[in-house]
C-alpha atoms as a PDB file:
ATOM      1  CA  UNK A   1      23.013 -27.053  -2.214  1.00  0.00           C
ATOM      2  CA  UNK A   2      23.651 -24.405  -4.634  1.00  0.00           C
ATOM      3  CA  UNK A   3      20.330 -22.017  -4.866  1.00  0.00           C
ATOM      4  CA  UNK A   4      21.445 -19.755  -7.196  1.00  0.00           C
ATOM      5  CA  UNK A   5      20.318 -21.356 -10.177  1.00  0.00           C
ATOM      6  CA  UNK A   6      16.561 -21.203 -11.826  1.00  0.00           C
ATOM      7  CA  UNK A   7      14.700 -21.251  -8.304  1.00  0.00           C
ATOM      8  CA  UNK A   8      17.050 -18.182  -7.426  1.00  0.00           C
ATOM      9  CA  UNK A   9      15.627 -16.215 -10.689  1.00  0.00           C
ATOM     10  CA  UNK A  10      12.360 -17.440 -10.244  1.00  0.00           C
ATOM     11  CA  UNK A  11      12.066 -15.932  -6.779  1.00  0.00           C
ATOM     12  CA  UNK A  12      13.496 -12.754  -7.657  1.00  0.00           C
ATOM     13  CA  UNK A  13      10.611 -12.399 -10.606  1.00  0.00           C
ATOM     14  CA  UNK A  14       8.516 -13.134  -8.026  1.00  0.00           C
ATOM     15  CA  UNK A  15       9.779 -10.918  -5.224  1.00  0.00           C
ATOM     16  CA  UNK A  16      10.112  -7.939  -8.394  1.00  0.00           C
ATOM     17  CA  UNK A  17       6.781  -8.109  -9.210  1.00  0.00           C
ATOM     18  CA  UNK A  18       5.312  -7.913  -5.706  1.00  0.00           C
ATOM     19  CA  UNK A  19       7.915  -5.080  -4.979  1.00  0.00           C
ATOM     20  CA  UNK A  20       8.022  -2.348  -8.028  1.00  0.00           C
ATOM     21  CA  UNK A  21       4.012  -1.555  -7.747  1.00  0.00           C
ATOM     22  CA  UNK A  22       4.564   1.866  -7.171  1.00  0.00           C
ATOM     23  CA  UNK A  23       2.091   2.351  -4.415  1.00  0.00           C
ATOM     24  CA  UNK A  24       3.258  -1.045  -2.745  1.00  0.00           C
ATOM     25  CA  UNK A  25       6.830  -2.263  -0.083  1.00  0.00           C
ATOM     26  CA  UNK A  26       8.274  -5.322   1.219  1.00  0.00           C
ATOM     27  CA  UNK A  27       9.121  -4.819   5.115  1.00  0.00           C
ATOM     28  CA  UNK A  28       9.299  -6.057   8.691  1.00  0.00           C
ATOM     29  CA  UNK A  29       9.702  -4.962  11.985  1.00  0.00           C
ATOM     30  CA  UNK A  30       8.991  -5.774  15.763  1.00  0.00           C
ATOM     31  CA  UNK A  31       6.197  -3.645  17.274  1.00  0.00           C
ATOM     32  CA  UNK A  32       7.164  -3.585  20.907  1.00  0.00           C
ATOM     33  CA  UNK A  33       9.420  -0.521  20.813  1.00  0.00           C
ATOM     34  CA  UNK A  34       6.113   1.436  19.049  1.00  0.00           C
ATOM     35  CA  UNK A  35       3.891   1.213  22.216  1.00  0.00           C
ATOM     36  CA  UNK A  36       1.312  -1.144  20.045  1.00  0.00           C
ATOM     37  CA  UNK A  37      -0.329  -4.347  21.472  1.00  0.00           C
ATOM     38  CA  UNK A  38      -1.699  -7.443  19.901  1.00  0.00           C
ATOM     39  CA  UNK A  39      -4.704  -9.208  21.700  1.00  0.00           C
ATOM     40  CA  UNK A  40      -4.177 -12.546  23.053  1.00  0.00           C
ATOM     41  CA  UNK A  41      -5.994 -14.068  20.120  1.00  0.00           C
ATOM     42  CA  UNK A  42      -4.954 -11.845  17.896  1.00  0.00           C
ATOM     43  CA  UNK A  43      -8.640 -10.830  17.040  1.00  0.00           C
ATOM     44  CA  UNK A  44      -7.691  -6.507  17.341  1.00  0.00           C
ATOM     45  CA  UNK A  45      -4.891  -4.900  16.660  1.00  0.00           C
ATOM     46  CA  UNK A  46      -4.198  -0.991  18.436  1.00  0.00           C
ATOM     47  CA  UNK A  47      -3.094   1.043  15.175  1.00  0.00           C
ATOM     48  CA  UNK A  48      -2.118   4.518  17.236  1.00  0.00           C
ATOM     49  CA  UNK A  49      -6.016   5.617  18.983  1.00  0.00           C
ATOM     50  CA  UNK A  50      -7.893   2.934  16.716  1.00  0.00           C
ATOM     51  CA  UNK A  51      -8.360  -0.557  16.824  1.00  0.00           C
ATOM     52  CA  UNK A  52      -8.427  -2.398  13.811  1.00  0.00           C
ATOM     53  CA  UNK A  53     -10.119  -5.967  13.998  1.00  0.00           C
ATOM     54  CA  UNK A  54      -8.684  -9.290  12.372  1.00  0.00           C
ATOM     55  CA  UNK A  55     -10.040 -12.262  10.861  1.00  0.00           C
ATOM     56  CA  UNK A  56      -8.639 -15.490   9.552  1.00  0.00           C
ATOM     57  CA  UNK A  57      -8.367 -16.422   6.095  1.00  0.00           C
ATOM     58  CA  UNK A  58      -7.201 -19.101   4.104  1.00  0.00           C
ATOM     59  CA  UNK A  59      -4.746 -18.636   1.468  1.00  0.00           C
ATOM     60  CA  UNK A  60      -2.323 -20.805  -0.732  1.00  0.00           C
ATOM     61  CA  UNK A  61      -5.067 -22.923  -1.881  1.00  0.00           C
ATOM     62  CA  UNK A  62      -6.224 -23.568   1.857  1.00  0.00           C
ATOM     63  CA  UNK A  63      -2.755 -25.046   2.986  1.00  0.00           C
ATOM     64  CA  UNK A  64      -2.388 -21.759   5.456  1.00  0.00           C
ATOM     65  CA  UNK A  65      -4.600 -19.584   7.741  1.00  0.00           C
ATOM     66  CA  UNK A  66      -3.236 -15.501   8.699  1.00  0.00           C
ATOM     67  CA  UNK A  67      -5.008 -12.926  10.234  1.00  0.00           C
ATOM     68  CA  UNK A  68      -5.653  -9.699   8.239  1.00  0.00           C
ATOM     69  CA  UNK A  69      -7.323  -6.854   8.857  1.00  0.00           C
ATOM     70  CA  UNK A  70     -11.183  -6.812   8.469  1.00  0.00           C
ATOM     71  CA  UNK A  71     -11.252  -3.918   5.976  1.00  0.00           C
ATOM     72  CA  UNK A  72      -8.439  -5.039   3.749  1.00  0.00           C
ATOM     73  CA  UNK A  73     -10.530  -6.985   0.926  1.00  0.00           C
ATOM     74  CA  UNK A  74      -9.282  -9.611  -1.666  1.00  0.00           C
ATOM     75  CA  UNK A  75      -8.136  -7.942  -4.735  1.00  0.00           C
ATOM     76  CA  UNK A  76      -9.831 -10.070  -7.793  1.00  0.00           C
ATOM     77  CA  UNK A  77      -7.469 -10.779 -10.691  1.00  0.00           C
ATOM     78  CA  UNK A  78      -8.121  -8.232 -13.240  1.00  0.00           C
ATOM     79  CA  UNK A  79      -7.502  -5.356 -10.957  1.00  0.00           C
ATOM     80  CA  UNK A  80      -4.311  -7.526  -9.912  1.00  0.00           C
ATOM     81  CA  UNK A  81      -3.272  -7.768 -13.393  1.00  0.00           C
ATOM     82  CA  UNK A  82      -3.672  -3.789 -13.654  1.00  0.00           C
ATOM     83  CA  UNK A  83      -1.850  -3.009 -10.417  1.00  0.00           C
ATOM     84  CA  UNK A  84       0.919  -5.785 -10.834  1.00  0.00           C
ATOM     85  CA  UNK A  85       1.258  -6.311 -14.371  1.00  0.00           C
ATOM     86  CA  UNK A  86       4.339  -8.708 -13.952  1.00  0.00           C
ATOM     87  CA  UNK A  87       2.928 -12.438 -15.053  1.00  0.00           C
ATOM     88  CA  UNK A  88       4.345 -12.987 -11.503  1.00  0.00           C
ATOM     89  CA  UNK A  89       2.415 -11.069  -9.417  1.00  0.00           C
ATOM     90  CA  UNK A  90       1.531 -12.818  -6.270  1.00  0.00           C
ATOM     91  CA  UNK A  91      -1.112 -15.386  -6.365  1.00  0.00           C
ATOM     92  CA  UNK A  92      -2.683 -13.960  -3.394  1.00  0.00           C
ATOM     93  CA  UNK A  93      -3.671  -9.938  -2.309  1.00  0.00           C
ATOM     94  CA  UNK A  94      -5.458  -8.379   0.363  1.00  0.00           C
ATOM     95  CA  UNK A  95      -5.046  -4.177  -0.088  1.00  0.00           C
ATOM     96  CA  UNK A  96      -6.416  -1.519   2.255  1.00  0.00           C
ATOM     97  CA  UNK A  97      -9.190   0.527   1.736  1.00  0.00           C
ATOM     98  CA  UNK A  98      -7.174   2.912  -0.241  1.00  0.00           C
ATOM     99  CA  UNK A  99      -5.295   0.469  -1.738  1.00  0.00           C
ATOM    100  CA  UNK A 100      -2.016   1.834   0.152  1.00  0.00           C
ATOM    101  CA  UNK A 101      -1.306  -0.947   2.068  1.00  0.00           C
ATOM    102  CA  UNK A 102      -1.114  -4.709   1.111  1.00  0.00           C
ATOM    103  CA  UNK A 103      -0.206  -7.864   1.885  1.00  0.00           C
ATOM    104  CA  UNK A 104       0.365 -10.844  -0.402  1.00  0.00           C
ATOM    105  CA  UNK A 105       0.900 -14.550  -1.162  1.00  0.00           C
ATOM    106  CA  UNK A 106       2.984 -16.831  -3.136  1.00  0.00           C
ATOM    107  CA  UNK A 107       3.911 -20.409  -2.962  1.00  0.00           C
ATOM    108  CA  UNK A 108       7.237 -21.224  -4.959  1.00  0.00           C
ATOM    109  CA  UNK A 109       8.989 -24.008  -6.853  1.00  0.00           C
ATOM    110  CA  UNK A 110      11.577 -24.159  -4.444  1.00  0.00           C
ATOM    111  CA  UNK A 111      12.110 -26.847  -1.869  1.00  0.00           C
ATOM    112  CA  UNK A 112      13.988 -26.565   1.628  1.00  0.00           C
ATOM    113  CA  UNK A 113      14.988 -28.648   4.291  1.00  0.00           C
ATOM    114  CA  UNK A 114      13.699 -26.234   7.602  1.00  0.00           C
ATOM    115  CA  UNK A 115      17.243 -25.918   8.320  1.00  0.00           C
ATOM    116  CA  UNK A 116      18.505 -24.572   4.973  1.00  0.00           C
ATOM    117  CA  UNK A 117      16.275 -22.003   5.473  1.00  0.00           C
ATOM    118  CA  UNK A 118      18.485 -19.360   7.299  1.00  0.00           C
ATOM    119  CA  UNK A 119      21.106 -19.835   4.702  1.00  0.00           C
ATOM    120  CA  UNK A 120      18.284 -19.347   1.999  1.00  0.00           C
ATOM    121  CA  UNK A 121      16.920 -16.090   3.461  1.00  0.00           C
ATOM    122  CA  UNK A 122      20.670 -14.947   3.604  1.00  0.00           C
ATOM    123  CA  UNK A 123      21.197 -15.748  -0.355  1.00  0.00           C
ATOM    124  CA  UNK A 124      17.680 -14.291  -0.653  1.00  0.00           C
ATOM    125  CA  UNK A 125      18.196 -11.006   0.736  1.00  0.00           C
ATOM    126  CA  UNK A 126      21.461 -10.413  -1.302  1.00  0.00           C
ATOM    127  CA  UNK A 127      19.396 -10.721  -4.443  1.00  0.00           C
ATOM    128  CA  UNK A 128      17.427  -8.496  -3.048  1.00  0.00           C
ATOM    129  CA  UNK A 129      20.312  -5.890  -2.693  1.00  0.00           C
ATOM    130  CA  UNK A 130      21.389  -6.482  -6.090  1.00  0.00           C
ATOM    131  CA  UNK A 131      18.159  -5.723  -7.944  1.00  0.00           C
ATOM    132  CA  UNK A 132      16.084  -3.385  -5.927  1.00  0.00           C
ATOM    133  CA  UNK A 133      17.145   0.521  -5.470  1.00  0.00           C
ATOM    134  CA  UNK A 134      17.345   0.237  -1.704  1.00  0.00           C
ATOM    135  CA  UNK A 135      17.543   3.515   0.723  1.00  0.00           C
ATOM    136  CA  UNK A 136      17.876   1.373   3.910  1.00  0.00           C
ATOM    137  CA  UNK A 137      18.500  -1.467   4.575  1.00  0.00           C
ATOM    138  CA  UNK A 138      17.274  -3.238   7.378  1.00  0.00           C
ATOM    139  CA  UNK A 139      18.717  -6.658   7.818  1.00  0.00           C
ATOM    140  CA  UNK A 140      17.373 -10.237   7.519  1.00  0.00           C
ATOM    141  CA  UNK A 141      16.440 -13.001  10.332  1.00  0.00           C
ATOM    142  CA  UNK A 142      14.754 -15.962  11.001  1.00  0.00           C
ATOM    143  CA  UNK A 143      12.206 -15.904  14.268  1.00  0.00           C
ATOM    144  CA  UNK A 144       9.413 -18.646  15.269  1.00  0.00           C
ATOM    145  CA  UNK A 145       6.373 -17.064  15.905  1.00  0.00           C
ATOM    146  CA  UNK A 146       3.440 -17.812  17.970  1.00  0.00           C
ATOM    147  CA  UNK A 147       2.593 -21.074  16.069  1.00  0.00           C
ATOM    148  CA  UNK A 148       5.498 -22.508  16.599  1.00  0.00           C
ATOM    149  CA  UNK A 149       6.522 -21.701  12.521  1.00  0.00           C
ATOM    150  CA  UNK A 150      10.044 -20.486  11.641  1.00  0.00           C
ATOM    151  CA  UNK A 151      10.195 -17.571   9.013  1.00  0.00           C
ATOM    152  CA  UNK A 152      12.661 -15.565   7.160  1.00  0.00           C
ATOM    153  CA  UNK A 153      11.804 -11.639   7.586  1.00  0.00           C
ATOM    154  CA  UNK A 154      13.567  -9.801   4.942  1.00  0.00           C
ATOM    155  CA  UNK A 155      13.186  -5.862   5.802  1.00  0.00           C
ATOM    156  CA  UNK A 156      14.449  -3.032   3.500  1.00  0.00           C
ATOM    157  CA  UNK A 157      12.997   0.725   2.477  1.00  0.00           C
ATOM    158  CA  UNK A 158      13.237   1.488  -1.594  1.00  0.00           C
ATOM    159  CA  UNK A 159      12.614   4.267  -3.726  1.00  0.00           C
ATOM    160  CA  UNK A 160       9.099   4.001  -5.359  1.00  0.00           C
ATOM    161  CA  UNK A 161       7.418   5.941  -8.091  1.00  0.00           C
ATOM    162  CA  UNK A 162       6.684   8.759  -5.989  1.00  0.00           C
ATOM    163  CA  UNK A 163       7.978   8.125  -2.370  1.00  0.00           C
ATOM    164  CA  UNK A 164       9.933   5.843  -0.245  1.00  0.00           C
ATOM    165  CA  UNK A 165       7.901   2.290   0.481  1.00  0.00           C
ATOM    166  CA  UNK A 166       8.584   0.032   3.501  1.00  0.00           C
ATOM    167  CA  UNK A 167       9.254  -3.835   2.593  1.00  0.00           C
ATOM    168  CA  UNK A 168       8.762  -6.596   4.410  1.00  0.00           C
ATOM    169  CA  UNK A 169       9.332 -10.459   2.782  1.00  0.00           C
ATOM    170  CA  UNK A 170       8.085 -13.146   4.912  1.00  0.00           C
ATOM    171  CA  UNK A 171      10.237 -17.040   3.686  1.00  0.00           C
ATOM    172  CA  UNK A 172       8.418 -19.792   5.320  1.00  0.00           C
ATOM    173  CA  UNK A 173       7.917 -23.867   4.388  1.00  0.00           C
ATOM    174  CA  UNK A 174       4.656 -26.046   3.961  1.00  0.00           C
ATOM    175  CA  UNK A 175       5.598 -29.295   3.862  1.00  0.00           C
ATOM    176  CA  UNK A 176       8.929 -28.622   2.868  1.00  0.00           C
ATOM    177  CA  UNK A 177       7.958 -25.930  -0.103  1.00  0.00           C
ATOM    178  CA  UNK A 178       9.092 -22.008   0.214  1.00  0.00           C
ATOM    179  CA  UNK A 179       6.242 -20.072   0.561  1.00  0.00           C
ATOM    180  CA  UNK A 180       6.464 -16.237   0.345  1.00  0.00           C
ATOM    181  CA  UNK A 181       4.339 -13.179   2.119  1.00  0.00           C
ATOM    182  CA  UNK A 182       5.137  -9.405   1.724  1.00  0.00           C
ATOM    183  CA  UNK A 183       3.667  -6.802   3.666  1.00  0.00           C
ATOM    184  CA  UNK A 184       3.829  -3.371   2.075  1.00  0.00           C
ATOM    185  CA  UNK A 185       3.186   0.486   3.034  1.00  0.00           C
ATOM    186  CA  UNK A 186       4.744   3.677   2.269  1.00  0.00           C
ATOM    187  CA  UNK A 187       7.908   4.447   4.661  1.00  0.00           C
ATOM    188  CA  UNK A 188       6.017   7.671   5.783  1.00  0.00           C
ATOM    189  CA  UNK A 189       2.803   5.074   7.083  1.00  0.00           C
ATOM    190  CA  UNK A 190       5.285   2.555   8.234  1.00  0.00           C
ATOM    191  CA  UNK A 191       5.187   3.333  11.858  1.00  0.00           C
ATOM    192  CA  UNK A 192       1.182   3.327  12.264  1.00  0.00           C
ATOM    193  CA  UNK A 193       1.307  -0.029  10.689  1.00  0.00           C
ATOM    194  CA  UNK A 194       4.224  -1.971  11.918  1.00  0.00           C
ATOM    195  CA  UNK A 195       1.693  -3.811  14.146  1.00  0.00           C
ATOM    196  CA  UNK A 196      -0.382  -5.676  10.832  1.00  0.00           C
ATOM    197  CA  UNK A 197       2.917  -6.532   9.392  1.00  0.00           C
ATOM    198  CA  UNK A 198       3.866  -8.110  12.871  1.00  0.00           C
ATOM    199  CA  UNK A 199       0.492  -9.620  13.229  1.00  0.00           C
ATOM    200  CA  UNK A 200       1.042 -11.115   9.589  1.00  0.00           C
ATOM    201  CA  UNK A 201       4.099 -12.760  10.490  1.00  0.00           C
ATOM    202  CA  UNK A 202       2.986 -13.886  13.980  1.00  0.00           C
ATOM    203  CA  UNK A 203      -0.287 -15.418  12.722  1.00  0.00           C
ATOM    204  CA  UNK A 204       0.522 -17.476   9.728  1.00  0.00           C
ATOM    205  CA  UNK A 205       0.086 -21.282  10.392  1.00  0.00           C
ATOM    206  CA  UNK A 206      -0.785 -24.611   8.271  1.00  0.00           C
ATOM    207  CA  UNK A 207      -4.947 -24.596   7.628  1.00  0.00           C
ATOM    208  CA  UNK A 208      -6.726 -27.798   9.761  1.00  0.00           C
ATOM    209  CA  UNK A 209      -7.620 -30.467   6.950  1.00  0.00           C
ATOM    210  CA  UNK A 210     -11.254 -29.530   6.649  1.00  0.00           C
ATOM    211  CA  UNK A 211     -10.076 -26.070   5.111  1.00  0.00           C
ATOM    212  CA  UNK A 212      -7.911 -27.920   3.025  1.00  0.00           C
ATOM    213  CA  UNK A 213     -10.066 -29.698   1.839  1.00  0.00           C
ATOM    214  CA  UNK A 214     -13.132 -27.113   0.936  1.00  0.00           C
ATOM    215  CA  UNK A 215     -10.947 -24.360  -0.461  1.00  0.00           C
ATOM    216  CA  UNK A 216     -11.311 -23.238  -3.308  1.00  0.00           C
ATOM    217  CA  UNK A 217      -8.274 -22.107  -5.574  1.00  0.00           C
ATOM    218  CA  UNK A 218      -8.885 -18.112  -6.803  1.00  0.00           C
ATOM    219  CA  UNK A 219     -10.946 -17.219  -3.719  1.00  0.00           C
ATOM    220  CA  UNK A 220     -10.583 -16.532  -0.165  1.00  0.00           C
ATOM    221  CA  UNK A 221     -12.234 -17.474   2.773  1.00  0.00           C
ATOM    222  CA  UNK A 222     -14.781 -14.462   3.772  1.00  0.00           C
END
């Protein structure tokens, strides 16, 4: 299958939009070499001496459940339109407190077979090279995580506005359609939280039906 065609640009637009917010990154890492723990329901999260608490919510129109941070809050539309002002900024955002830190959701035209996915996040991440002004590059890979669901983890630093940012892209399939997460910090923050972009990537999974079915598109689940 040849994916460099419209679904190609379309995911680039999308992965542009969510990545040149100056304040925003795209990144992943494992957390085990940065002495940080995840609980064995993933309910708390050790960020350095504090201990930030999770809590599911739905996204993608209810088809998924992830843990994020308590604090982070879901950014309504018009300040999304401010802060991403790309018509394809990511359907779904939860930002920090100081709006330094965010995560977000997209689902995507595209549709995969689970095992042209590794080739996929290969293609993927040489867009990525070829339109983003990348200071490091940190590879690509695709892991199963806790749930038993395989994702693409796309991990690079780039030059922002006014400092380095730490990226993390996140290539998964629901029912056969690419879905896409990004976790995002500045490279200077990166190490304090490399645990919530693990946690993001370890606790995505499909919603149970009865989510599915009383979710409402626009909102999330607090």
């Amino acid at each position: 299958m040849n994916y460099m065609d419209e679904h190609i640009l379309d995911l680039k637009n999308k992965l542009n939009a969510a990545s040149n917010n100056g304040n925003t990154i795209l990144s992943q890492t494992a957390v085990t070499d940065h002495g940080s723990s995840l609980s064995e329901k993933n309910s708390i999260v050790r960020l350095g001496d504090e201990f930030i608490t999770l809590e599911w919510r739905a996204i993608l129109d209810g088809q998924m459940e992830v843990g994020v941070p308590k604090t982070f809050s879901f950014m309504p539309p018009e300040q999304a339109k401010f802060k991403y002002p790309s018509e394809h900024r990511p359907e779904v955002i939860y930002t920090s407190e100081d709006g330094t830190v965010n995560i977000t959701f997209n689902r995507t035209e595209t549709t995969l077979t689970a095992e042209e996915l590794p080739e996929f996040v290969e293609q993927m991440g040489d867009v990525l090279r070829s339109v983003q002004p990348i200071r490091n590059w940190m590879g690509t890979q695709v892991t199963v995580n806790r749930f038993g669901l395989s994702i693409g983890r796309i991990r690079f630093i780039a030059a922002g506005m006014d400092t380095n940012l730490y990226n993390e892209i996140l290539l998964f399939l629901h029912e056969g359609q690419v879905m896409m997460g990004t976790f995002n910090c500045m490279e200077s923050h990166m190490k304090v939280w490399l645990p919530i972009a693990e946690n993001t990537a370890q606790s995505l999974h499909p919603a149970s039906p009865p989510l599915q079915s009383t979710f409402k598109k626009g909102a999330d689940s607090q």
